[in-house]
Protein backbone atom coordinates (compact mmCIF):
# COMPACT_ATOMS: atom_id res chain seq x y z
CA UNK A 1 92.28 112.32 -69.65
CA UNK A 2 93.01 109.92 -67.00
CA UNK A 3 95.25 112.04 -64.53
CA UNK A 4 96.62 108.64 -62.72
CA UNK A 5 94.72 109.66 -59.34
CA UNK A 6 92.04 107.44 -59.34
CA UNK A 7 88.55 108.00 -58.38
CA UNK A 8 87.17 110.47 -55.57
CA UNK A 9 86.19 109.79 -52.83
CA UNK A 10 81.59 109.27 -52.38
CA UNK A 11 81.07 111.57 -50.31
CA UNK A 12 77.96 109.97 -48.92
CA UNK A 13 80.25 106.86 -48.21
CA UNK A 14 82.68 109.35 -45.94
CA UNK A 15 79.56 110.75 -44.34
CA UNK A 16 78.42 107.20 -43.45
CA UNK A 17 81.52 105.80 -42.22
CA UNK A 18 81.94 108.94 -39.86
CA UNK A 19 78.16 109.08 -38.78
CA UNK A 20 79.29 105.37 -38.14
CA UNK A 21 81.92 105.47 -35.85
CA UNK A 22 80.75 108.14 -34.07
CA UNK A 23 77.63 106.56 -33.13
CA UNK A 24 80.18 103.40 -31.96
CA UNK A 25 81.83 105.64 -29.82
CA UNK A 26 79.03 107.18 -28.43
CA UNK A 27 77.07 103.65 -27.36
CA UNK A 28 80.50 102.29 -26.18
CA UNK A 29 80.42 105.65 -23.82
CA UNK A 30 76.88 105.78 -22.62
CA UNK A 31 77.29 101.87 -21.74
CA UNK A 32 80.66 103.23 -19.92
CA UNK A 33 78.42 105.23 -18.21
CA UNK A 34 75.69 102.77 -17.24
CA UNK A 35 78.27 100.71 -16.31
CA UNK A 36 79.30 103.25 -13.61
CA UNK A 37 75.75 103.94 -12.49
CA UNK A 38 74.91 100.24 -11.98
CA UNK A 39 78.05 99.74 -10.38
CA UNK A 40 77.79 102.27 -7.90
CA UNK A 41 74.40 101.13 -6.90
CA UNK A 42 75.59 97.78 -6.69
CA UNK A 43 73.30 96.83 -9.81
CA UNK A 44 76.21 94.77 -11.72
CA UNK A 45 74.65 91.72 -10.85
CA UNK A 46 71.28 92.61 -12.27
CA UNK A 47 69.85 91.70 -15.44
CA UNK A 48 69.51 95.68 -15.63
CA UNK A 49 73.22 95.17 -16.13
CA UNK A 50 73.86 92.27 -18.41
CA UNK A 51 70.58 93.30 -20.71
CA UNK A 52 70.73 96.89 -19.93
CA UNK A 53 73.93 97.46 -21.13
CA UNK A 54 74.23 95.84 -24.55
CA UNK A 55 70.64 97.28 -25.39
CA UNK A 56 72.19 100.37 -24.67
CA UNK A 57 74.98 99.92 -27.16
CA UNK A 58 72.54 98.28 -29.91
CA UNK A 59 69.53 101.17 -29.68
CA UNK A 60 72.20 103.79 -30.07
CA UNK A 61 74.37 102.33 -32.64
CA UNK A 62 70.97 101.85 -34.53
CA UNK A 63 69.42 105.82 -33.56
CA UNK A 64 72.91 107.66 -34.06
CA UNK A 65 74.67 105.98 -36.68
CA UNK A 66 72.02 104.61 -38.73
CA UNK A 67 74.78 102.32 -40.50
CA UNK A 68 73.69 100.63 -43.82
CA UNK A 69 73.55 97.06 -41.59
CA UNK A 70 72.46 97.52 -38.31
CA UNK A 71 73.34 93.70 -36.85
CA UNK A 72 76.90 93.79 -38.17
CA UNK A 73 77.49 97.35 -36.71
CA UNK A 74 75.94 96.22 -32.86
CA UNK A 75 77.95 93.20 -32.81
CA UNK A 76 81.42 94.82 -33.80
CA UNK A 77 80.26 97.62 -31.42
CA UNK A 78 79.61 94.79 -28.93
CA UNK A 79 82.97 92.99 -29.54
CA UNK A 80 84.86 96.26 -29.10
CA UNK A 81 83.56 96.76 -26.00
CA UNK A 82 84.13 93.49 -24.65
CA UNK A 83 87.25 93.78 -25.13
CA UNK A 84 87.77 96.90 -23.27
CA UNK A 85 85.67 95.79 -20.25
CA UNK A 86 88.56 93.72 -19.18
CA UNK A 87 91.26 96.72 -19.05
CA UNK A 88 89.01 99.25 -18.28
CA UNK A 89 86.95 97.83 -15.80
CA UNK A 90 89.14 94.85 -13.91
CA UNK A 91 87.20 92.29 -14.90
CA UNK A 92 88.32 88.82 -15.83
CA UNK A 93 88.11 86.40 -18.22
CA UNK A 94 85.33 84.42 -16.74
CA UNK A 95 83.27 86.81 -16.20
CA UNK A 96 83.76 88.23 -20.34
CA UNK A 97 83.07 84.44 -21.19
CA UNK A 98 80.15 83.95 -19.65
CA UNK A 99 78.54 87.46 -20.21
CA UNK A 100 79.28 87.23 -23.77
CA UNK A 101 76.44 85.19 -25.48
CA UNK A 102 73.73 87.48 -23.64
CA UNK A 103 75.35 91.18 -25.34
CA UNK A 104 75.48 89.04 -28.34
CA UNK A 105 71.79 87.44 -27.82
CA UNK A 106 70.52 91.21 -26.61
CA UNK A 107 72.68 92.92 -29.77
CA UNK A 108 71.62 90.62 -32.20
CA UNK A 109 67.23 90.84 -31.32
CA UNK A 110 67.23 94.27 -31.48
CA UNK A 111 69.70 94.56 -34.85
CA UNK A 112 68.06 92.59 -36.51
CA UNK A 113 64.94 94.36 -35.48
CA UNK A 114 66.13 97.50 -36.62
CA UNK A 115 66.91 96.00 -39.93
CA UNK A 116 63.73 94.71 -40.59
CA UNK A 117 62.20 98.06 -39.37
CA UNK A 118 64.67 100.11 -41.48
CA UNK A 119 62.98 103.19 -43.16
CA UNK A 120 59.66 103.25 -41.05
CA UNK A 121 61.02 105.21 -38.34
CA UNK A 122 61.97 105.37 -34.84
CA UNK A 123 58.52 104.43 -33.47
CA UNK A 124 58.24 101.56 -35.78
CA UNK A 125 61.22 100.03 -33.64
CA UNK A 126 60.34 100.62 -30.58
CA UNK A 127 57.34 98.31 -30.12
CA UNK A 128 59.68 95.49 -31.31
CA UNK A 129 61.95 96.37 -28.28
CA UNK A 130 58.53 96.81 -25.63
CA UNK A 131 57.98 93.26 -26.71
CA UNK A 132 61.36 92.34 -26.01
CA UNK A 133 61.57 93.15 -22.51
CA UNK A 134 58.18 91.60 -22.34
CA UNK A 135 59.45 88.36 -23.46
CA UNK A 136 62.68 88.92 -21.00
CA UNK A 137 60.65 89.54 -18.01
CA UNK A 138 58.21 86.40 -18.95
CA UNK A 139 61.39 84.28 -19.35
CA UNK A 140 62.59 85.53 -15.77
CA UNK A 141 59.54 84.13 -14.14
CA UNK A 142 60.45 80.99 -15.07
CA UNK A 143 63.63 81.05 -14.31
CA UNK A 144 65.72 78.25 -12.03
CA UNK A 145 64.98 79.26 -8.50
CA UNK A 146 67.83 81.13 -6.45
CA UNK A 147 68.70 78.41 -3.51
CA UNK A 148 69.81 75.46 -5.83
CA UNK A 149 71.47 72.18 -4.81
CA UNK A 150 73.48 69.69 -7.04
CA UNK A 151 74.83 66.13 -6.35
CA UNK A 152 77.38 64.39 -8.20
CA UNK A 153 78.80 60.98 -7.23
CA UNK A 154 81.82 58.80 -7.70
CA UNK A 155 82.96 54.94 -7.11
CA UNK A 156 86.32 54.01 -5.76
CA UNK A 157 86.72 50.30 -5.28
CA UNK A 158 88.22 49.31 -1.82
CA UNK A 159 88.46 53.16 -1.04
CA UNK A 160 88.67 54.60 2.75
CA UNK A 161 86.29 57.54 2.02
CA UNK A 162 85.78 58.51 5.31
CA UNK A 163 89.50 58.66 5.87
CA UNK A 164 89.72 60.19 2.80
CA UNK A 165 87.73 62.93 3.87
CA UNK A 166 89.12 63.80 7.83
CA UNK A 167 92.66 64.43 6.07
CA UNK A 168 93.88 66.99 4.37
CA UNK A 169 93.01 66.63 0.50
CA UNK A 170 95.53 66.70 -2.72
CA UNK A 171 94.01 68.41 -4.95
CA UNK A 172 94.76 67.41 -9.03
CA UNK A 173 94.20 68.43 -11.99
CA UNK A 174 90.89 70.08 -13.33
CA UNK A 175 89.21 67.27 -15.80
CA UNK A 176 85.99 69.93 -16.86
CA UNK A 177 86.78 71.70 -19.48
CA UNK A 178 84.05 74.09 -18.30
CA UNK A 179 85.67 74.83 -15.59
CA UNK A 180 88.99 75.18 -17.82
CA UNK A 181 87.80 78.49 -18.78
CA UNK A 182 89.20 80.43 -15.64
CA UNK A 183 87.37 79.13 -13.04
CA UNK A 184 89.20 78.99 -9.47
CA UNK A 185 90.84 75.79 -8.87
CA UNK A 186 92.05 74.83 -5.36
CA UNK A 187 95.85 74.33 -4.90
CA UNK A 188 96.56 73.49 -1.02
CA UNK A 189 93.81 72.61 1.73
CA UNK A 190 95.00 73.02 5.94
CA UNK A 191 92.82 71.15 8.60
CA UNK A 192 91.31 67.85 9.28
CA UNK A 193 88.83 66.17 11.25
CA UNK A 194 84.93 65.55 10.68
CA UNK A 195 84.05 66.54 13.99
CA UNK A 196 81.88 69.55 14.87
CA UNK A 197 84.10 72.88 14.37
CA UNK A 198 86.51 71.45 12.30
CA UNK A 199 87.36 73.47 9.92
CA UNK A 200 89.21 74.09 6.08
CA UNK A 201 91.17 76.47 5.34
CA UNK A 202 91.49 76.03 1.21
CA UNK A 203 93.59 78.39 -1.23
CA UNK A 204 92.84 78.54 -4.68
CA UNK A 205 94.24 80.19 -7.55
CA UNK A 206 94.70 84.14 -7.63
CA UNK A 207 92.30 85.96 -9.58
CA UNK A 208 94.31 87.99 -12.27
CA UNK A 209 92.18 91.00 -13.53
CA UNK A 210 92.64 91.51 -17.70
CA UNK A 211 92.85 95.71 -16.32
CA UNK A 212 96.19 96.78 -17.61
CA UNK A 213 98.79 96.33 -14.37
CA UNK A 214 96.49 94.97 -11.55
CA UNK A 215 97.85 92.77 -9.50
CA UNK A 216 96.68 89.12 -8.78
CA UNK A 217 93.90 89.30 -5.97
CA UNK A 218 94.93 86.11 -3.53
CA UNK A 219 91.27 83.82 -2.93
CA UNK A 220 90.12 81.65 -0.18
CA UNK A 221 87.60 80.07 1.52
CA UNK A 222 87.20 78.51 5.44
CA UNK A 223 84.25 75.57 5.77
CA UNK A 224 83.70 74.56 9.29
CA UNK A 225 81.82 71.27 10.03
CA UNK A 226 78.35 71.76 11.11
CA UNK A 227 76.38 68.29 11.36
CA UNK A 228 77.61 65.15 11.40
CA UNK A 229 76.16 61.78 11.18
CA UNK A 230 77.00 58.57 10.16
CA UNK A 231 78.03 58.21 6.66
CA UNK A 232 77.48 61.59 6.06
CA UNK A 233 79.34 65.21 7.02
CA UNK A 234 78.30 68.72 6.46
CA UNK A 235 80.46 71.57 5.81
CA UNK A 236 79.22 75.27 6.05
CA UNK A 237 80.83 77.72 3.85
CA UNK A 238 82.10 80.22 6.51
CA UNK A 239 84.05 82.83 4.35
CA UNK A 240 84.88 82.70 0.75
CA UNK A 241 86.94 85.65 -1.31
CA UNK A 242 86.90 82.72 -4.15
CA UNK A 243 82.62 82.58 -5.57
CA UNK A 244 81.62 85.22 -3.57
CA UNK A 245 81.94 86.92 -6.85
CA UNK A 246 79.90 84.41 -8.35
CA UNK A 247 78.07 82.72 -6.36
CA UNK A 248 76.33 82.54 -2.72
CA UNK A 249 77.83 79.13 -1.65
CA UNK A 250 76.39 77.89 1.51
CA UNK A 251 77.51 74.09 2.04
CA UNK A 252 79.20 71.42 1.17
CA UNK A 253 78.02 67.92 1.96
CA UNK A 254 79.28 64.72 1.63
CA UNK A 255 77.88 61.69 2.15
CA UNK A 256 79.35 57.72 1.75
CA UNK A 257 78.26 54.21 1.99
CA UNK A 258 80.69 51.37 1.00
CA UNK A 259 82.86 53.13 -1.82
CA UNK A 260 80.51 55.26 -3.01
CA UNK A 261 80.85 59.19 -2.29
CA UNK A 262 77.99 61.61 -3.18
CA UNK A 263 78.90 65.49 -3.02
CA UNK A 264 75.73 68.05 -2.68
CA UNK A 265 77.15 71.71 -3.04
CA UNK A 266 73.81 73.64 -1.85
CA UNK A 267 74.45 77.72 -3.18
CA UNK A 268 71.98 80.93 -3.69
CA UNK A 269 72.22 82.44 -7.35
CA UNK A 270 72.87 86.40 -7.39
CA UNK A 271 73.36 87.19 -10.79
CA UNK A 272 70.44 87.89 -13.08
CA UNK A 273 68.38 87.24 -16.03
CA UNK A 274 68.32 83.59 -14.29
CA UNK A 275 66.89 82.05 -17.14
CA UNK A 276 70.56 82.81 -18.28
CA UNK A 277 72.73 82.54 -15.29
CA UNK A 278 70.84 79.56 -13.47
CA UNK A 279 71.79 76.73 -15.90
CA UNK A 280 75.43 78.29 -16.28
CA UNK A 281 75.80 78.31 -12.40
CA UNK A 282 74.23 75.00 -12.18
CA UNK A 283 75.97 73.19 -14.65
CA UNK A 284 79.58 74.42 -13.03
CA UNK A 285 78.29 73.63 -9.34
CA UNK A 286 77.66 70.53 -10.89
CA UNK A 287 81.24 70.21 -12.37
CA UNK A 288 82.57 71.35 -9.35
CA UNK A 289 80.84 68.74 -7.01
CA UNK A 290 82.14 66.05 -9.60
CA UNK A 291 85.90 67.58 -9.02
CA UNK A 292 85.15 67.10 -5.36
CA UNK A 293 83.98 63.70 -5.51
CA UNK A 294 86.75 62.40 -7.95
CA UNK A 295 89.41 64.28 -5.54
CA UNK A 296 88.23 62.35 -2.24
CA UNK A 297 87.59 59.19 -3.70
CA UNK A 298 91.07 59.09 -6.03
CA UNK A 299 92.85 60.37 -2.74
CA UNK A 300 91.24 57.21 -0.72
CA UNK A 301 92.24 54.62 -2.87
């Protein structure tokens, strides 16, 4: 007789779920602890780091909690943490953007390893993952190399660009919607000149931490002028709180003829895998340098 209760629990299901979540909890601390490890041997810019870590998550996920679908498990275990980086760990939202794909990339290989793998044992996954870091370290050799250069140019018909470019610029709006995503964007600029010494002193936005009450970090960076010919004026980056998180930049030159302004940001690429990181950095140097151009050149009209 039917008691109105309703079924019992499966056990088995229970015993999953918590086998499960403890496994989640356990990947999301031994990453934790990685983290710190890296960190404290200034590793965070590694590909140890940004391959280490969500391998980490995804082989224990997979050996402790042995969930019924190992991809869906690593990537909510993956998401989870991602979201607590930014509290627990001060970083920003850039820097959760752009790592991102590669946990996801890294989580997703070795789930759907596992899955495939599922019921032959530990050893049967584990020449899946020797292959993978294989691969990884193949891919790094042909990676972009670290001192990169990119160019972007813009017209302005009847422009002063040389005039343009010994005042003090007005910076706009940000057109990229790459660089949309949190990037730094420069609000005031002190100094002028293009002669040798010269110097810039720009401010750009704050960076604002996603950890729980930190306080926005103010960012800068001073160019001084280094060579100078005509038609054509080199700035060396002299101290930057702004990239230096993100990138080595080095110079900044610009060179004119008629109205016609060429930017060339020249910069040395310390994160790694770089066959990950080199076309990201590239493409937003690139975005950058076409913000440049468009500010000079709009500013000379």
């Amino acid at each position: 007789m039917d008691d109105g209760s309703g079924p019992l629990p499966d056990p088995r299901h229970q015993s999953r779920a918590r086998r499960t979540l403890a496994g989640l909890l356990l990947a999301l601390f031994a990453a934790f602890l990685l983290y710190r490890t890296l960190h404290a041997g200034h590793l965070e810019q590694t590909a140890l780091f940004y391959v280490g870590v969500p391998a980490v998550i995804a082989i224990t996920v997979v050996l402790r909690a042995r969930p019924r679908s190992a991809t869906g498990t690593v990537m909510a275990a993956i998401t989870v943490g991602l979201a607590l980086a930014g509290p627990l760990l001060g970083e920003g939202i850039v820097c959760l953007v752009m790592a991102a794909p590669l946990f996801y990339l890294v989580g997703l290989v070795i789930g759907l390893v596992a899955d495939s793998v599922r019921g032959k044992g530990v050893n049967a996954l584990a020449a899946p993952l020797v292959l993978l870091a294989v691969a990884g370290g193949g891919a790094e050799l042909a990676a972009p190399p670290r001192d990169t250069e990119v160019s972007a140019t813009r017209r302005a018909a009847g422009a002063d660009v040389e005039r343009a470019l010994a005042a003090a610029p007005g910076f706009g709006p940000v057109g990229s919607a790459f660089l949309k995503l949190g990037f730094p964007r420069p609000v005031r600029s002190r100094g002028e000149g293009l002669d040798i010494g010269d110097t810039r002193e720009v401010t750009f936005t704050p960076r604002r931490s996603l950890g729980i009450g930190a306080a926005p970090q103010p960012r800068a960076m001073t160019l001084q002028v280094t060579r100078r010919s005509p038609g054509r004026v080199t700035f060396a980056v002299v101290r930057d709180t702004t990239l230096a998180r993100w990138m080595d930049l080095r110079e900044a030159e610009f060179a004119w003829s008629g109205d016609r302004l060429t930017v060339t940001l020249r910069y040395r690429r310390t994160f790694d895998p770089g066959w990950y990181f080199g076309p990201l950095q590239r493409y937003a140097a690139g975005e950058a340098a076409g913000y440049l151009a468009e500010t000079f050149t709009r500013g000379a009209r």
